[in-house]
Protein backbone atom coordinates (compact mmCIF):
# COMPACT_ATOMS: atom_id res chain seq x y z
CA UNK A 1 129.58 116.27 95.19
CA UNK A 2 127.81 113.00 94.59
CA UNK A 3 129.42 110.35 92.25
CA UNK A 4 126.77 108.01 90.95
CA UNK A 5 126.64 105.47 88.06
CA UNK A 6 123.20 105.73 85.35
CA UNK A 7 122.99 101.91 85.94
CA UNK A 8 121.86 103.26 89.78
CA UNK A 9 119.73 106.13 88.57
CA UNK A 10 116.37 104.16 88.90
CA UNK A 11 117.01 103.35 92.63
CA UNK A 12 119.19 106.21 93.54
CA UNK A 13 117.31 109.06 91.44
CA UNK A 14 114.85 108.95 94.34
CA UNK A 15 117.48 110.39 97.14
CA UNK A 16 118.62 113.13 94.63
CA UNK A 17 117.18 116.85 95.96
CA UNK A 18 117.37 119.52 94.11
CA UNK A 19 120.43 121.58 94.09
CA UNK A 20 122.79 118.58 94.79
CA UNK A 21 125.70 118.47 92.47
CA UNK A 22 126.23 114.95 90.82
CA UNK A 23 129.12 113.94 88.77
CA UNK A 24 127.84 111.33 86.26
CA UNK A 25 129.29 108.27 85.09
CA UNK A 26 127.64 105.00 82.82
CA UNK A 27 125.44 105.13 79.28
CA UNK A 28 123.69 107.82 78.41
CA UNK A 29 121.46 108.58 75.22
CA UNK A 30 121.13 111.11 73.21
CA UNK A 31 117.79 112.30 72.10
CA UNK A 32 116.73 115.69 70.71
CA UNK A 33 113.34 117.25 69.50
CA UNK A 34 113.13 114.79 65.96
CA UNK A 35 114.51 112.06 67.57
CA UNK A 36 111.54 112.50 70.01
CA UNK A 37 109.39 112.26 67.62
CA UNK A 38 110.42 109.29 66.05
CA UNK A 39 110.71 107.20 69.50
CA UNK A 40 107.03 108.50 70.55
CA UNK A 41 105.74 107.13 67.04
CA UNK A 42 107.84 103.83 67.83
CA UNK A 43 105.66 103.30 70.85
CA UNK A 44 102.00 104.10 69.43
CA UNK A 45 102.96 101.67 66.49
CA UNK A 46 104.09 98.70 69.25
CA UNK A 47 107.33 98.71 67.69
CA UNK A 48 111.27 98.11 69.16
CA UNK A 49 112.47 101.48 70.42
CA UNK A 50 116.76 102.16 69.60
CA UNK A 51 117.09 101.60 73.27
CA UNK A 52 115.19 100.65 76.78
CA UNK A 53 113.27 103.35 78.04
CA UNK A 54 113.10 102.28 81.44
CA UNK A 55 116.09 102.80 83.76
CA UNK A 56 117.59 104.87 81.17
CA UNK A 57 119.31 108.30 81.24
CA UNK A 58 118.89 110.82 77.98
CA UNK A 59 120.78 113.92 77.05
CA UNK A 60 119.16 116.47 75.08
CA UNK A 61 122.36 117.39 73.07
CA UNK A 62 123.33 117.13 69.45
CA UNK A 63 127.05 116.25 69.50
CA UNK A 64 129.37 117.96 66.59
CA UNK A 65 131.34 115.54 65.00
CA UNK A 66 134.71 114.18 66.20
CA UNK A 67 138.05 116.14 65.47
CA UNK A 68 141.08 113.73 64.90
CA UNK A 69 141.78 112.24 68.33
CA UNK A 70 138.64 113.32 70.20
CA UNK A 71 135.67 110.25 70.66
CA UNK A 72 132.78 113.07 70.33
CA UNK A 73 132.77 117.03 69.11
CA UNK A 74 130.87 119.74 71.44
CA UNK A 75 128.72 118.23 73.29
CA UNK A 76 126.18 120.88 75.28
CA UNK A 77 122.51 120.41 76.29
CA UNK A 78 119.73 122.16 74.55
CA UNK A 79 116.57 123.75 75.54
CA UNK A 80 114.73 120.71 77.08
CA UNK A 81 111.42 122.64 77.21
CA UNK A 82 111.33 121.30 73.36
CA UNK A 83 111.05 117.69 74.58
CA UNK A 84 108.30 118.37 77.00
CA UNK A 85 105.29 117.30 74.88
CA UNK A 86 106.93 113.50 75.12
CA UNK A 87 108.68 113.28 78.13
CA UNK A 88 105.44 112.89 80.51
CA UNK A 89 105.10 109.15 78.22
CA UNK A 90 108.68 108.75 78.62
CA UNK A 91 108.78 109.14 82.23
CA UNK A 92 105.67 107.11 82.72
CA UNK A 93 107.62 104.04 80.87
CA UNK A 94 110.63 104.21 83.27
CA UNK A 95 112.52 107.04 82.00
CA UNK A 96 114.83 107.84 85.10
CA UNK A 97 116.32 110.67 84.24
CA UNK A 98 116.79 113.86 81.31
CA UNK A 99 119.73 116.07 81.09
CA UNK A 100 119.31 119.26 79.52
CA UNK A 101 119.28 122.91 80.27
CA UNK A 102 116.26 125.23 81.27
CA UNK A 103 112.81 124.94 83.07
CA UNK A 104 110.29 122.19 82.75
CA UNK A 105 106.60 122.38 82.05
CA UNK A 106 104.53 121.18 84.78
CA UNK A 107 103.43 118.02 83.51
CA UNK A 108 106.86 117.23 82.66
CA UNK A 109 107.43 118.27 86.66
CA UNK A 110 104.69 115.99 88.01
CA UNK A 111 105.64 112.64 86.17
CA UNK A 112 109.13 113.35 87.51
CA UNK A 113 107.57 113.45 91.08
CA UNK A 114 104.49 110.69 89.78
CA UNK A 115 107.55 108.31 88.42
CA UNK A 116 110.59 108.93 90.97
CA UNK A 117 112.93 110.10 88.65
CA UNK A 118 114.97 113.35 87.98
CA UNK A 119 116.06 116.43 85.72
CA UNK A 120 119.65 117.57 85.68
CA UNK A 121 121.25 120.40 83.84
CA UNK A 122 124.36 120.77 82.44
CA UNK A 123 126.05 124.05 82.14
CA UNK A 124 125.00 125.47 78.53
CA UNK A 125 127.79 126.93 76.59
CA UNK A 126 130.74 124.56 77.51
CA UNK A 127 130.35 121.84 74.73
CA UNK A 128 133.70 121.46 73.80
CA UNK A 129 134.39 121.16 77.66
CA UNK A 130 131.93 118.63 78.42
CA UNK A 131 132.80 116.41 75.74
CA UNK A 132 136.06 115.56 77.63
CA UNK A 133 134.30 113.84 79.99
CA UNK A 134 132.55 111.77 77.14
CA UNK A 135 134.45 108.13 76.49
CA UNK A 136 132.60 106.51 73.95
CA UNK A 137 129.89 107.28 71.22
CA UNK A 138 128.07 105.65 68.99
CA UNK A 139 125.14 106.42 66.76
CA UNK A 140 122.81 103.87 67.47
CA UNK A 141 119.28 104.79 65.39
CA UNK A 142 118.22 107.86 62.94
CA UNK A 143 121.66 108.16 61.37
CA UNK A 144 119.91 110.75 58.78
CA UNK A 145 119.59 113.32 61.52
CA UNK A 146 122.62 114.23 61.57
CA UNK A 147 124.03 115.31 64.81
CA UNK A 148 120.27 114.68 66.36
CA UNK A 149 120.58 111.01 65.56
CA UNK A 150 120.51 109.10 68.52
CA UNK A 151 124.22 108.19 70.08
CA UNK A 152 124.89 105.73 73.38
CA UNK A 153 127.12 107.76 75.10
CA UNK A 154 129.55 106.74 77.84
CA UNK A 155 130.08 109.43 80.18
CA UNK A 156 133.27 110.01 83.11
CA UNK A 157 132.31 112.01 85.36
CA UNK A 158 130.11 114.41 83.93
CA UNK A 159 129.23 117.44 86.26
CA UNK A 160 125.64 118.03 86.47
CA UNK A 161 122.92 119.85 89.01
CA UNK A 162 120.06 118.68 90.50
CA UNK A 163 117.61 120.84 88.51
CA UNK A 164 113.79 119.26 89.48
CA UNK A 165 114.00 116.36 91.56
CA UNK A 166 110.94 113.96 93.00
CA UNK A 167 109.83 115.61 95.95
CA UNK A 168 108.86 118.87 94.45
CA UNK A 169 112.29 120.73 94.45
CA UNK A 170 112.84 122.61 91.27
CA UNK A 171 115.77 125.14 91.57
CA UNK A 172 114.13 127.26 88.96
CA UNK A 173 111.35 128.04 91.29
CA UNK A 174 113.15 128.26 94.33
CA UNK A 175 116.13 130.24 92.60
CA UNK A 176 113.17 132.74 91.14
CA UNK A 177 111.61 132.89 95.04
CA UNK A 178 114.85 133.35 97.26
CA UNK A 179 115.77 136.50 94.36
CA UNK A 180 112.50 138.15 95.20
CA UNK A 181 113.58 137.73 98.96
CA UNK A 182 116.25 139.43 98.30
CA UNK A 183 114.89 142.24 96.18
């Protein structure tokens, strides 16, 4: 298990293979499909973005609200294949990394490799777990969308897997390969 900090993502993304289990600590931003949208406008119109692209870490999820006590409600990824159409863009203006769940499109694939950054997953279905590992929140742009606003999120911890990393290792393909092995 590695145990790295986002603030060492854009140096450290580059030794992460794929497969490698990572527990995840720092700021984190969340950033869904509409949200997407919004930042990739942002950029064609030259205008400040809700938060540095570059060396940053975002987390395709769309928290629940709070429950008395609790910082954050459920907090699973989504179905990053959504974000695809941006994240080439985002990636090529110093996007490190993108947490989600599922396979990648294979332009999203080379600007990982083209930009030295990563894809994790998170385990899809254990919201209400994950957001125990989830310190702080704060909605920081596009309050009227909801849970898909965009939050800084501190995380503690957070288990993830090394889904597509940048040397070419994408455990979706290799998963799909050693099964037919096996077969």
């Amino acid at each position: 298990m590695i145990e790295m900090n986002t603030a060492e993502l854009k140096e450290k993304a580059k030794t992460l293979r794929a497969g490698d289990r990572v527990l995840l600590s720092g700021v984190v931003y969340t950033s869904r499909d509409a949200a997407h949208k919004r930042i990739n406008t942002l950029i064609d119109e030259g205008k400040e973005l809700p938060y540095e692209l570059s060396g940053s870490a975002i987390y395709y999820a769309g928290p629940t609200g709070a429950r008395e006590g609790m910082v954050i409600g459920s907090c699973g990824p989504t179905t990053s294949g959504r974000m695809d159409v941006y994240s080439p863009r985002f990636l090529d203006l110093g996007l490190s990394a993108m947490i989600g769940k599922g396979e990648r499109s294979e332009a999203v694939c080379d600007a990982i490799r083209r930009n030295g950054a990563v894809y994790f997953c998170a385990v899809g279905g254990a919201g209400a777990l994950a957001c125990k590992c989830i310190t702080e929140c704060e909605v920081i742009a596009f309050e009227d969308l909801g849970c898909e606003s965009v939050k800084r999120l501190r995380f503690e911890k957070f288990p993830l897997i090394v889904a597509v990393d940048c040397e070419g290792g994408d455990i979706f393909k290799s998963g799909r390969a050693q099964y037919a092995q096996h077969s």
